[in-house]
N, C-alpha and C. Protein backbone atom coordinates (compact mmCIF):
# COMPACT_ATOMS: atom_id res chain seq x y z
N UNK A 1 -44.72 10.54 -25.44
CA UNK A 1 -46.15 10.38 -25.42
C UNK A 1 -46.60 10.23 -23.96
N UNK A 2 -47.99 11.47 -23.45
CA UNK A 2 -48.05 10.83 -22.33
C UNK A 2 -49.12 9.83 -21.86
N UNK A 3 -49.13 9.10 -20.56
CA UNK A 3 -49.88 7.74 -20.22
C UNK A 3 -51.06 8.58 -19.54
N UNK A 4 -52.21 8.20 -20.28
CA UNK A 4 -53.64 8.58 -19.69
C UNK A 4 -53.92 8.08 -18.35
N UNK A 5 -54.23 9.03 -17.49
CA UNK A 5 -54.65 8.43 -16.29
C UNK A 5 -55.42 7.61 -15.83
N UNK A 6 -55.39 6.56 -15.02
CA UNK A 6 -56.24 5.48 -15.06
C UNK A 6 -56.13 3.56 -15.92
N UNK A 7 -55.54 4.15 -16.50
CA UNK A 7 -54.93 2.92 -17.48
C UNK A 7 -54.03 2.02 -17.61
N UNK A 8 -52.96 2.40 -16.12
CA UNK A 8 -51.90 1.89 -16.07
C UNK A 8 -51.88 0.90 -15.79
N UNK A 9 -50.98 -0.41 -16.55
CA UNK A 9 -51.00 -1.46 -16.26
C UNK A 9 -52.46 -2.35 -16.74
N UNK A 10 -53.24 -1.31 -17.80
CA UNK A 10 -54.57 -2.36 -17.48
C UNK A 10 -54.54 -3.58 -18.97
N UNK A 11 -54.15 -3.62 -19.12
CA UNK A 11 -53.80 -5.13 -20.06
C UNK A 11 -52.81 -5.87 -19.33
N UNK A 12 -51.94 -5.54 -18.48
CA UNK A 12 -50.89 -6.76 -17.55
C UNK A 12 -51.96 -6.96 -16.46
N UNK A 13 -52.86 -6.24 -16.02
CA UNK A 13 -53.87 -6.33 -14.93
C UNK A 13 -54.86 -7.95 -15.81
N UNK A 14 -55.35 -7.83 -16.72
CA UNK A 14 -56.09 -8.37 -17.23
C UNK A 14 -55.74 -9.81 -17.64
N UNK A 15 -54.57 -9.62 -18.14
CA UNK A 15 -53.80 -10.82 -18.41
C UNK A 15 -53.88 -11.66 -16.57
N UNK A 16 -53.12 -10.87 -16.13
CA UNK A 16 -52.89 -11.38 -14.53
C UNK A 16 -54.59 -12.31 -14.30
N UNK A 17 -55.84 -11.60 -14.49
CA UNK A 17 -56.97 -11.94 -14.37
C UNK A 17 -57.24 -12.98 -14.62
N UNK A 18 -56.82 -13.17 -15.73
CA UNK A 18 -57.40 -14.57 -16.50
C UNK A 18 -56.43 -15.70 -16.04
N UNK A 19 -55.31 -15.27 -16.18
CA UNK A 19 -54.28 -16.33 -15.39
C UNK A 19 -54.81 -17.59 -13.83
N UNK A 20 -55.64 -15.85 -13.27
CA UNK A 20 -56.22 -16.57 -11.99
C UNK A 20 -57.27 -17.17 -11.90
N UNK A 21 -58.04 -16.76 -12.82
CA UNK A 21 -59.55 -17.53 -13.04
C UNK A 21 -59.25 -18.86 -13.84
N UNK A 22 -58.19 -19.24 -14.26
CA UNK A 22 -57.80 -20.54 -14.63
C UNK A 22 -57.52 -20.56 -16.22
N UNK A 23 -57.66 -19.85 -16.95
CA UNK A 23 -57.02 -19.90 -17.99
C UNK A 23 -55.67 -19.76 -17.97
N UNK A 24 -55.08 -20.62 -18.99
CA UNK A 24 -53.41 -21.22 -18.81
C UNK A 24 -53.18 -20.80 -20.57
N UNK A 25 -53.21 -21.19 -21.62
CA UNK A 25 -52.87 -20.54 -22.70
C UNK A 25 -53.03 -19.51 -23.20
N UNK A 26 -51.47 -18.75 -24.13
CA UNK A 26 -51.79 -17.65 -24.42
C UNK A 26 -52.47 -17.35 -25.31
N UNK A 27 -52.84 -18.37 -26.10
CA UNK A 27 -53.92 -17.77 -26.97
C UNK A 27 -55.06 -17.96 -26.95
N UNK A 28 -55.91 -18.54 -25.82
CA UNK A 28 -57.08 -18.25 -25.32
C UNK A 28 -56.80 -17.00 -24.55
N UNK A 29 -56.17 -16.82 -23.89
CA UNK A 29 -55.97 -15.82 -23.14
C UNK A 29 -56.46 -14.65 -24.14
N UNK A 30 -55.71 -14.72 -25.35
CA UNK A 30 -55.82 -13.66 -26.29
C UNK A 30 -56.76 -12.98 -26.61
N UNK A 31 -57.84 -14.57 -27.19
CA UNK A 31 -58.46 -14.31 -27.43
C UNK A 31 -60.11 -13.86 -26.34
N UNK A 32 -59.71 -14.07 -25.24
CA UNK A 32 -60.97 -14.02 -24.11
C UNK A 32 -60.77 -12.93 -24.44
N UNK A 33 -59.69 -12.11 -24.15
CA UNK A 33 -59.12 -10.66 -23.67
C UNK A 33 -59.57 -9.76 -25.26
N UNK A 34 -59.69 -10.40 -26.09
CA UNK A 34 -59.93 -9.95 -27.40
C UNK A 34 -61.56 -9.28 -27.58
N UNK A 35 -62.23 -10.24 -26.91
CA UNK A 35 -63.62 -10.35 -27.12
C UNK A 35 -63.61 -9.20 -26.27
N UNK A 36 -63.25 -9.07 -24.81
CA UNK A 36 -63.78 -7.95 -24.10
C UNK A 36 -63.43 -6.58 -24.38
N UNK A 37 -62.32 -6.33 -25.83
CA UNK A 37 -62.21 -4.93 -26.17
C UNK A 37 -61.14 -4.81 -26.21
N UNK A 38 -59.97 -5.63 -25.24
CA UNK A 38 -58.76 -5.27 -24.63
C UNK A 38 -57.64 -6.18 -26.20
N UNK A 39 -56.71 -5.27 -26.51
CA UNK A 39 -56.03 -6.35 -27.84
C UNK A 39 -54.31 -6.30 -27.02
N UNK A 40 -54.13 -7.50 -27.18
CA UNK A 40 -52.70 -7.78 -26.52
C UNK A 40 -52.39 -9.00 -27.46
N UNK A 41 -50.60 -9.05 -27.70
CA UNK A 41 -50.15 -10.20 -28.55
C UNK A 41 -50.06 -11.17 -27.21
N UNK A 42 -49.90 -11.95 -27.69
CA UNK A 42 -49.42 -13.28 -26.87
C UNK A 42 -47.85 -13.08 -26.77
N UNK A 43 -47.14 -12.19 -27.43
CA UNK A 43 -45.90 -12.45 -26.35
C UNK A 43 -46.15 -12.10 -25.24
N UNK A 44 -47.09 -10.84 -25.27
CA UNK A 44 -47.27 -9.94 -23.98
C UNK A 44 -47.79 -10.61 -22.92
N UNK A 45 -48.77 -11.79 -23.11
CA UNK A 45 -48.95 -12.70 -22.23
C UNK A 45 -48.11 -13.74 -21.63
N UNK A 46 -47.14 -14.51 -22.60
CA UNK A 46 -45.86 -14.91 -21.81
C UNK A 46 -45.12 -14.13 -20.92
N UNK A 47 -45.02 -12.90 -21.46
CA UNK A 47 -43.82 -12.22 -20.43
C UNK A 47 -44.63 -11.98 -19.05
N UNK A 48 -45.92 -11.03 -19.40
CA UNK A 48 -46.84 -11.50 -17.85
C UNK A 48 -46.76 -12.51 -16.74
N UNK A 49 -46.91 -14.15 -17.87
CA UNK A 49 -46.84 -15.04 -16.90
C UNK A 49 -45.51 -15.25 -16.16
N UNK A 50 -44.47 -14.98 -17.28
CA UNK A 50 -43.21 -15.05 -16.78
C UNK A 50 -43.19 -14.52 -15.49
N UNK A 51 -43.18 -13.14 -15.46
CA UNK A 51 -43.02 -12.35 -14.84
C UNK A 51 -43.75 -12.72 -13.32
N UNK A 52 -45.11 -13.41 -13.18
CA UNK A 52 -45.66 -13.61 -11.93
C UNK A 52 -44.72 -14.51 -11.44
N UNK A 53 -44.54 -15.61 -12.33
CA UNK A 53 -43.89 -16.79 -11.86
C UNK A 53 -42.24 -16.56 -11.03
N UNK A 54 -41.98 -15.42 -11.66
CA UNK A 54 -40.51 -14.93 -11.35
C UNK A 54 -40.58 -14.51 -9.91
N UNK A 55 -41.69 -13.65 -9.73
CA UNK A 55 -42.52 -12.99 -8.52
C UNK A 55 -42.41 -14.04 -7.25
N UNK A 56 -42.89 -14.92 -7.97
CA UNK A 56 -43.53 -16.23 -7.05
C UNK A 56 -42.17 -17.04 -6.20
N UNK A 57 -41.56 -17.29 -7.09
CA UNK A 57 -39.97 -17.93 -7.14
C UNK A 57 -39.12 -16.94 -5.68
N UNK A 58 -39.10 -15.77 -6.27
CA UNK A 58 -38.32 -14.82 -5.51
C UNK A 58 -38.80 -14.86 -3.94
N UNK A 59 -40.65 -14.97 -4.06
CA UNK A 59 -40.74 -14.85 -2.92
C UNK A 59 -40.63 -15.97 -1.92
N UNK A 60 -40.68 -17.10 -2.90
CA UNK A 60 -40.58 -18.45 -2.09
C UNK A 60 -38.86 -18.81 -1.66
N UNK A 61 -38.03 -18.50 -2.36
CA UNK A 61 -36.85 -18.35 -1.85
C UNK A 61 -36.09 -17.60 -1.14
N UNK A 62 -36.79 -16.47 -0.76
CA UNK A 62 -36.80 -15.53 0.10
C UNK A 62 -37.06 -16.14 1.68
N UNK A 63 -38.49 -16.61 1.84
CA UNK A 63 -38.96 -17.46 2.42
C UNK A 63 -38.49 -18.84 3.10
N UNK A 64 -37.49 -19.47 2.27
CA UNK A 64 -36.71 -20.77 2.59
C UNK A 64 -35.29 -20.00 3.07
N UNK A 65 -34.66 -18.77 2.74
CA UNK A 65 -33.69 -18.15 3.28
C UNK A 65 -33.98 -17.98 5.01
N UNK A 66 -35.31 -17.39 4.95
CA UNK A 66 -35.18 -17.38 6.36
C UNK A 66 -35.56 -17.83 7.47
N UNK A 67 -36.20 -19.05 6.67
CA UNK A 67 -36.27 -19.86 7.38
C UNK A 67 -35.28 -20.88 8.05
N UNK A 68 -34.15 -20.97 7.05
CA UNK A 68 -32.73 -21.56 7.25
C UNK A 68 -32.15 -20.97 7.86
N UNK A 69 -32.07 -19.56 7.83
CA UNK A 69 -31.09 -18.31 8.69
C UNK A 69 -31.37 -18.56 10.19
N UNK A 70 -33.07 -18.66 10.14
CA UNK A 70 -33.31 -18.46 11.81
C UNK A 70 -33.66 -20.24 12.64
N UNK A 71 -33.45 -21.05 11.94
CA UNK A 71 -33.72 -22.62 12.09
C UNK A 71 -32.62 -23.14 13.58
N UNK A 72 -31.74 -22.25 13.42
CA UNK A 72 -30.97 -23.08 14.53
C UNK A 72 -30.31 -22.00 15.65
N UNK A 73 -29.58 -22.34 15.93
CA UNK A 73 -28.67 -21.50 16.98
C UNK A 73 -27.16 -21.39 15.85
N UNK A 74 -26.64 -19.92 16.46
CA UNK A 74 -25.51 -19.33 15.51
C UNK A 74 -24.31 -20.10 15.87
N UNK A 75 -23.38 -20.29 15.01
CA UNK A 75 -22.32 -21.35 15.36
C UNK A 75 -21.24 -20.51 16.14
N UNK A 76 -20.84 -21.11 16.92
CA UNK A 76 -19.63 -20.39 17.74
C UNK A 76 -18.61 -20.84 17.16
N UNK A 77 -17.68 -19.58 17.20
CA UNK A 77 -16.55 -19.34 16.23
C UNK A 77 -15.53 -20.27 17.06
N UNK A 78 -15.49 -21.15 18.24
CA UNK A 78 -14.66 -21.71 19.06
C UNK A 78 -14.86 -23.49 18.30
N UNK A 79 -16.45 -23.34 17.96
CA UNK A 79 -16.69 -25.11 17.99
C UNK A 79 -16.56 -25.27 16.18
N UNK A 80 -16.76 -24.26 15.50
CA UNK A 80 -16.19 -24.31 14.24
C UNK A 80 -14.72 -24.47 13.94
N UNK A 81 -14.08 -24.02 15.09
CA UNK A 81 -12.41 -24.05 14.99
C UNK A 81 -12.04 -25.22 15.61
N UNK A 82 -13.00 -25.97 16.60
CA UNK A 82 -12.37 -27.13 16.86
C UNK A 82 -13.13 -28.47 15.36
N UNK A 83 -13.77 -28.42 14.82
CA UNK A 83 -14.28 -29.33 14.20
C UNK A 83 -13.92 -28.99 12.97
N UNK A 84 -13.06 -27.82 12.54
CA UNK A 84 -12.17 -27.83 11.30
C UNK A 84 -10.76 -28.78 11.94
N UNK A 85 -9.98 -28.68 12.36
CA UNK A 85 -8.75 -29.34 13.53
C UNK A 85 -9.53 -30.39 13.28
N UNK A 86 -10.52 -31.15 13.60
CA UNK A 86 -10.47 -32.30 14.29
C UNK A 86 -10.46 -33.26 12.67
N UNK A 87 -11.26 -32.37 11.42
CA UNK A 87 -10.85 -33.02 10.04
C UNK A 87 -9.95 -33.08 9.84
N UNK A 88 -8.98 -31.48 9.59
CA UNK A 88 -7.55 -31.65 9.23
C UNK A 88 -6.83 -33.24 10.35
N UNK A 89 -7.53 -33.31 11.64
CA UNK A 89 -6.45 -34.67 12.34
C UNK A 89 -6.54 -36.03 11.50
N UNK A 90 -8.07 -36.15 11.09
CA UNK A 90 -8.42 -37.52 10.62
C UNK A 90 -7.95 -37.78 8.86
N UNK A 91 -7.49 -36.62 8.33
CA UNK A 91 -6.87 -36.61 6.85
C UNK A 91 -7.21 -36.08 6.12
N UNK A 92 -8.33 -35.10 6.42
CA UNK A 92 -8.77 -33.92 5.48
C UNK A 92 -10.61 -34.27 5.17
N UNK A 93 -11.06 -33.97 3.83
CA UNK A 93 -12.39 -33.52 3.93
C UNK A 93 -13.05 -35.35 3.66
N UNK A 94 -12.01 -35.85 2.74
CA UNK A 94 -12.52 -37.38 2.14
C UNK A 94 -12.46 -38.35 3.44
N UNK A 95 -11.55 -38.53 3.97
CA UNK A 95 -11.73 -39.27 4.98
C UNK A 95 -12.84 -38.65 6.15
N UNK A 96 -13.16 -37.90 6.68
CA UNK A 96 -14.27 -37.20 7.64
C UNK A 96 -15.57 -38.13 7.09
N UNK A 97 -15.84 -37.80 5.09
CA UNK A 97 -17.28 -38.03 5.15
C UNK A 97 -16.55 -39.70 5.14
N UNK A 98 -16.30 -40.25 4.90
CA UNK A 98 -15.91 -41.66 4.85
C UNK A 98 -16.18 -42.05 6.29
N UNK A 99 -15.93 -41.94 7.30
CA UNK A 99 -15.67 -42.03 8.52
C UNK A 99 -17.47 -41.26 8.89
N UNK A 100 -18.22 -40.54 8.68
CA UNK A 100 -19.41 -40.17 8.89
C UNK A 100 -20.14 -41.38 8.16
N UNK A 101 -19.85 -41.63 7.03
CA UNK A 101 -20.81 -42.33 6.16
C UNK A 101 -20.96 -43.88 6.79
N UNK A 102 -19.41 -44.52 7.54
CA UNK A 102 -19.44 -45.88 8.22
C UNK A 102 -20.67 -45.32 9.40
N UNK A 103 -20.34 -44.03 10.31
CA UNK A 103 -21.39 -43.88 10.97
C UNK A 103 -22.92 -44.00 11.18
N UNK A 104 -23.07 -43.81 10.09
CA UNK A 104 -24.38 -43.70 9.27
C UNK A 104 -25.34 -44.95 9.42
N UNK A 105 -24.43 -46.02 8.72
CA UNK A 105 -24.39 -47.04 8.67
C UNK A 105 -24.41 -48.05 9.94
């Protein structure tokens, strides 16, 4: 079957709409969207919201990636090799945080 031009997406468009103008349930949603002509189930509106929220997620962790990536200076492969050595000297990984944690303190 083919998709009429112009139409694409226009019930996930609509749904998206109402989402932003502040309606939060799907079955007001339904039914706003009902009144104006447009007929959609309410799963179709969960998966919508899903779907922004998924959007949202991806881009915000995207976001905290690189912000972590570019936050510091790159570790030199010399001071990583001395501060693995210097755990293995003190007894491995339990004693280090033990010995950090009196630090702490």
């Amino acid at each position: 079957m083919a998709k009429r031009a112009g139409r694409k997406g226009q019930k996930s468009e609509a749904i998206r709409e109402m989402i932003k103008s502040g309606v939060k349930k799907p079955a007001d949603i339904k039914t706003k969207l009902a009144e104006r002509g447009i007929q959609v189930s309410t799963q179709m509106v969960y998966t919508v919201k899903a779907r922004m929220s998924a959007r949202r997620s991806a881009r915000k962790i995207s976001r905290q990636r690189e912000v972590a990536d570019s936050s510091g200076p790159p570790t030199n492969i010399r001071t990583l090799a001395r501060f693995i050595r210097s755990v293995h000297e003190v007894g491995g990984l339990p004693e280090a945080r033990k010995i950090l944690k009196e630090m702490e303190e």
